[in-house]
Protein backbone atom coordinates (compact mmCIF):
# COMPACT_ATOMS: atom_id res chain seq x y z
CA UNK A 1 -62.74 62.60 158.39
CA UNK A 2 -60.85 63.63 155.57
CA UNK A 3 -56.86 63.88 154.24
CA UNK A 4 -55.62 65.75 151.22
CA UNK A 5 -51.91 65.40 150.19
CA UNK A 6 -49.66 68.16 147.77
CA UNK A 7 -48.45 65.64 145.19
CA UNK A 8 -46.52 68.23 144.02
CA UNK A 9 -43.90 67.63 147.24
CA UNK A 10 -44.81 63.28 147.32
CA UNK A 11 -43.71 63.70 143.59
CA UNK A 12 -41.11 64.92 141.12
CA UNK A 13 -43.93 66.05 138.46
CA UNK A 14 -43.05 67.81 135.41
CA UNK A 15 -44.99 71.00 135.92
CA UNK A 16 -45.26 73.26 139.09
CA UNK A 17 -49.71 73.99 138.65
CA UNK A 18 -50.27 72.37 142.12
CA UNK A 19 -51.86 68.72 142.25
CA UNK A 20 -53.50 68.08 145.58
CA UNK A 21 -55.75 64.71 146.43
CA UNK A 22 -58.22 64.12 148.52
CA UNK A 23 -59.58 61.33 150.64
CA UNK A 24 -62.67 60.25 151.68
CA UNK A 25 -63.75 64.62 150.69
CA UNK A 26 -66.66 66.15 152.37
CA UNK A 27 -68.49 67.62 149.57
CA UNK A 28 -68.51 65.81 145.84
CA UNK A 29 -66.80 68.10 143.27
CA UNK A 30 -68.49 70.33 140.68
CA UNK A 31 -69.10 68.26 138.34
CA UNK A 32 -67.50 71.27 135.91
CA UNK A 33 -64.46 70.77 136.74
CA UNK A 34 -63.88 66.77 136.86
CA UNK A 35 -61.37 65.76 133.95
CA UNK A 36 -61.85 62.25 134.16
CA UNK A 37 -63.22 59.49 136.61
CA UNK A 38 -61.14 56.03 138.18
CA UNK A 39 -62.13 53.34 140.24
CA UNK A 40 -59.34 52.05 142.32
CA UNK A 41 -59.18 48.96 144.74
CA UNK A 42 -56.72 48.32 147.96
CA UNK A 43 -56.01 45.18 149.49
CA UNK A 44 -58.66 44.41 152.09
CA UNK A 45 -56.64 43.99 155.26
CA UNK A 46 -59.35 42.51 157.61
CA UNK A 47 -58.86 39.69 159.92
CA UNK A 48 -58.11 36.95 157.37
CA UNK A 49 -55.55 38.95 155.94
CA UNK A 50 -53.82 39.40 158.99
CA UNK A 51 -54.08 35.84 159.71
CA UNK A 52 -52.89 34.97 156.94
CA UNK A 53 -49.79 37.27 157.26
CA UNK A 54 -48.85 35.66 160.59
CA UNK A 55 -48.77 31.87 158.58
CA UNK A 56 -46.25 34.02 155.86
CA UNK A 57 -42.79 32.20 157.64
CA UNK A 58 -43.64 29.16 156.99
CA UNK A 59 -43.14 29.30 152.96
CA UNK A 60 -40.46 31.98 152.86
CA UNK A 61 -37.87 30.46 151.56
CA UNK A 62 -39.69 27.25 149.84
CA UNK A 63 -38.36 26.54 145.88
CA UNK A 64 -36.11 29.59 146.77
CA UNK A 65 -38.94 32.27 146.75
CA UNK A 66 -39.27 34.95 149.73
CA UNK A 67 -42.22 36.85 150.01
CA UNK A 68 -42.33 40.98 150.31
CA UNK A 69 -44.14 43.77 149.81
CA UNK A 70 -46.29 46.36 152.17
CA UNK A 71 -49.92 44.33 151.80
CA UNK A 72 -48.32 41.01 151.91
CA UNK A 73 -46.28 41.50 155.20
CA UNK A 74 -48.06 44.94 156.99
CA UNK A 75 -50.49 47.85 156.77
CA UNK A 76 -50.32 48.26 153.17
CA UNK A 77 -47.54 51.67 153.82
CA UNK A 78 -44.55 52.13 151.42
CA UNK A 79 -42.30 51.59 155.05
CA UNK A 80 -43.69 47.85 154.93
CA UNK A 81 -42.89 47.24 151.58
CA UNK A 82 -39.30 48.15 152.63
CA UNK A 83 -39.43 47.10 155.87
CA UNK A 84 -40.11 43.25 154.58
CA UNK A 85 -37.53 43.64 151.78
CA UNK A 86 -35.14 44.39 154.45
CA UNK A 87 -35.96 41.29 156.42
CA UNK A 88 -36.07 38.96 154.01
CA UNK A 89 -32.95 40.70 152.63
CA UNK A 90 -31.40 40.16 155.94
CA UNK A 91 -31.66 36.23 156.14
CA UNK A 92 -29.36 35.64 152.68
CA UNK A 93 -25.85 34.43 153.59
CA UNK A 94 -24.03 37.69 152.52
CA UNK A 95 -24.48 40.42 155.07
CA UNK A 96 -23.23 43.83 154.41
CA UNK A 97 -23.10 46.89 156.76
CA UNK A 98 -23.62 49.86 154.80
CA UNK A 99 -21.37 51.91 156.94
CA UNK A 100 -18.01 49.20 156.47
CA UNK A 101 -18.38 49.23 152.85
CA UNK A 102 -18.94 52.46 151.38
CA UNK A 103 -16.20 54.26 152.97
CA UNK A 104 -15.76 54.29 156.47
CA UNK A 105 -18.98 56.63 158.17
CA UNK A 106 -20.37 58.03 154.97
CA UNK A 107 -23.41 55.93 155.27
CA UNK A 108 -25.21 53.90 157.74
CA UNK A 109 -28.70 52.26 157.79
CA UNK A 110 -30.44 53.04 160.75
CA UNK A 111 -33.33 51.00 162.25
CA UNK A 112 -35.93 53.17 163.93
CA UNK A 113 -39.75 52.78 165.29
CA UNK A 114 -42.64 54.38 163.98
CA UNK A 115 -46.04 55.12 165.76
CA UNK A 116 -49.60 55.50 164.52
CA UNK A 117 -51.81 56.37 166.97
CA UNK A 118 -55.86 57.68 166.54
CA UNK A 119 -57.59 59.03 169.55
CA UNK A 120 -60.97 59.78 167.83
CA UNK A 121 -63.66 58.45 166.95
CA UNK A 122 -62.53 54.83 168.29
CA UNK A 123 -58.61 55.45 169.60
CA UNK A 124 -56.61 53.08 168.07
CA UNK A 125 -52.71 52.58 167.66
CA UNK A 126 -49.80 50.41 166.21
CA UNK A 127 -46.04 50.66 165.49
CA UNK A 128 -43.81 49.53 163.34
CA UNK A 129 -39.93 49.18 162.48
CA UNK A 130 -38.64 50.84 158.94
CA UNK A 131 -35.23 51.65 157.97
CA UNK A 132 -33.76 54.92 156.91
CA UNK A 133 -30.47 55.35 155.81
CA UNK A 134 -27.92 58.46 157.09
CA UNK A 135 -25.28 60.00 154.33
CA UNK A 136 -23.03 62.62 154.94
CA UNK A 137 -24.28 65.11 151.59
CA UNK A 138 -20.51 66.36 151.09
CA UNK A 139 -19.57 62.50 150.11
CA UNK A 140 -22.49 61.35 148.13
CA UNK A 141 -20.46 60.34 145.23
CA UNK A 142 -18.46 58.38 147.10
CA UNK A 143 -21.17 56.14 148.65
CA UNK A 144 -21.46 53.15 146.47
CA UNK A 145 -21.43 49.11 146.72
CA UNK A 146 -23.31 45.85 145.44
CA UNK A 147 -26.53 47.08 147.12
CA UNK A 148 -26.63 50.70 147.68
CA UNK A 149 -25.96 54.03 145.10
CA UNK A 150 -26.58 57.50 143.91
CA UNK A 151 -28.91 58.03 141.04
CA UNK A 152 -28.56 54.24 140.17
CA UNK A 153 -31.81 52.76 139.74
CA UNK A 154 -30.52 49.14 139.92
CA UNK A 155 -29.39 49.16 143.02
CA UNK A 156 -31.47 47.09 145.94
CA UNK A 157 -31.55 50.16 147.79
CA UNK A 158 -30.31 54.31 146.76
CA UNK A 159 -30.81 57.76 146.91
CA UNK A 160 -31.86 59.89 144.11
CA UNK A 161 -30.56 63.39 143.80
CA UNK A 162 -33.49 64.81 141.95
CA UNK A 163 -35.51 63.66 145.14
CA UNK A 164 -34.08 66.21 147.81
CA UNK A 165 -33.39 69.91 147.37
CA UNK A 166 -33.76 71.91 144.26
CA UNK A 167 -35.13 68.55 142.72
CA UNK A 168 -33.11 68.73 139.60
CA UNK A 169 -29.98 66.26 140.38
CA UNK A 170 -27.87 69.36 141.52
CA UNK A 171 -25.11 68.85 144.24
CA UNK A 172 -27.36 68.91 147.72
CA UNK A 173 -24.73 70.01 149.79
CA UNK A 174 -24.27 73.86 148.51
CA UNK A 175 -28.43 74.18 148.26
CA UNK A 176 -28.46 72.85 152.21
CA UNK A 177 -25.75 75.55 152.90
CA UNK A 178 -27.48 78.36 150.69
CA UNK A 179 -30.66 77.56 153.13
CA UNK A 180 -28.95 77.94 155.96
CA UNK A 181 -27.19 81.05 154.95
CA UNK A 182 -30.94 82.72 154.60
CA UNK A 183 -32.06 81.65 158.09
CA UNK A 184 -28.58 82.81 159.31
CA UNK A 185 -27.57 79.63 160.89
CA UNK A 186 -23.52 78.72 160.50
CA UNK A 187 -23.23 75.57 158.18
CA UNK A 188 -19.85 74.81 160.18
CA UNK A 189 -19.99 71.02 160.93
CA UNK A 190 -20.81 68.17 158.54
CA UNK A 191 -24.51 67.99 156.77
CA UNK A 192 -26.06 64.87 157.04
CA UNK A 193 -29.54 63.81 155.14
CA UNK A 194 -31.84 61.09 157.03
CA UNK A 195 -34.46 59.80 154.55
CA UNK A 196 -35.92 56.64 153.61
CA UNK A 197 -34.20 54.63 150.52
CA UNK A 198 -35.77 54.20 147.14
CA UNK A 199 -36.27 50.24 146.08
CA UNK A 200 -34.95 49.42 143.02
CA UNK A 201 -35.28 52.55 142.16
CA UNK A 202 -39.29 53.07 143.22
CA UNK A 203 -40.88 54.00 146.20
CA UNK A 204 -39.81 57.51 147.31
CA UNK A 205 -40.84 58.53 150.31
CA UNK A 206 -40.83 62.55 151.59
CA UNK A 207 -39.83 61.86 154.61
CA UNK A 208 -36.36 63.26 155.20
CA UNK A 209 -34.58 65.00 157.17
C-alpha cells in the first residue's frame, strides 16, 4: 500500500513544476532520474512509547517545564503537536477565549474529533481531538490579541494569509467571492474560513475549509 502527496498544495514553494512524494512506492525509480538520496528516521511509536506517553502527567509541570509535541503526546500527526500545546496551554492561570477578545464573534476556537479508521489488511481505528479555529475573512485584520494574529509569526497560535487563496498575502475575502462568482453561487451572507492554526508560526496544515 502506497500514498503520494502534491507538496505543491501541503506547501507554499517558490516555483509551480509540481513536487509530488511518495510512500512506501511500488516500483524503485529509474535510477536516471534520482537527484539525490536521504535517509530519514521517525519516532518508533511501539508499545513502550505509548507506555511511556500514558506516565507523561506525572512530570508536566516539574521545575516549570510542560511537555508537547505530536511524538511525545500522540501518533506523531501535526494535529498532536497542536493538540498537546493546547492542553498544556490550557492548564496556565490566564485563560483566554478567542472569541471575547478579538472582537466580539470574529474568531472562535473550535474543538472537534477526528477519526482514522483502516479496514484492510488488519482493520484498525483511533480518534483524536484537534482544534481549528473559525474567522470571519471580511475582519481578518481586526482579529488580534496576546496569543492569536494575522501574518504574525510570534504569536502562540495565527493564520497566515499567504496560506489560503491566491497564496500571495492578498485580501481572502474578494478571491472567496471571485470563486463563487464563477460557480454562480450568491456570496450574500458572511464568509467564514475553518482551518487549523499555525504554531509559532510553523506547522501549516491544508486542511481548511
Amino acid at each position: 500500500m502506497y500514498v503520494s502527496y502534491l507538496i505543491n498544495q501541503l506547501q507554499p514553494l517558490p516555483f509551480t513544476s509540481p513536487v509530488i512524494v511518495t510512500l512506501n512506492p511500488v516500483d524503485e525509480p529509474v535510477p536516471a532520474t534520482e537527484l539525490g538520496h536521504y535517509r530519514y528516521e521517525h519516532p518508533l511509536l511501539d508499545l513502550a512509547a505509548i507506555d511511556a506517553q500514558q506516565r507523561l502527567p506525572a512530570i508536566q509541570g516539574q521545575r516549570r517545564t510542560w511537555f508537547a509535541g505530536a511524538s511525545w503526546t500522540g501518533y506523531g500527526f501535526h494535529e498532536d503537536g497542536l493538540k498537546s500545546t493546547v492542553a498544556r496551554g490550557a492548564r496556565f492561570r490566564r485563560r483566554t477565549v478567542v472569541g471575547n477578545v478579538m472582537n466580539g464573534n470574529g474568531a472562535q476556537l473550535l474543538k472537534v474529533g477526528v477519526l482514522h479508521e483502516r479496514l484492510w489488511p488488519a482493520h484498525h481505528r483511533f480518534e483524536y481531538p484537534i482544534v481549528f479555529v473559525r474567522v470571519d475573512m471580511s475582519r481578518l485584520d481586526e482579529l488580534a490579541c496576546a496569543w492569536f494574529g494575522i501574518d504574525r509569526r510570534l504569536k502562540p497560535l495565527g493564520l497566515q494569509r499567504r496560506d489560503y487563496g491566491p497564496r500571495d498575502g492578498a485580501a481572502l475575502e474578494p478571491w472567496m467571492h471571485a470563486r463563487l462568482a464563477e460557480a454562480h453561487i450568491p456570496a450574500d451572507g458572511t464568509t467564514h474560513l475553518l482551518t487549523i492554526p499555525r504554531v509559532f508560526g510553523c506547522g501549516f496544515n491544508p486542511v481548511s475549509f
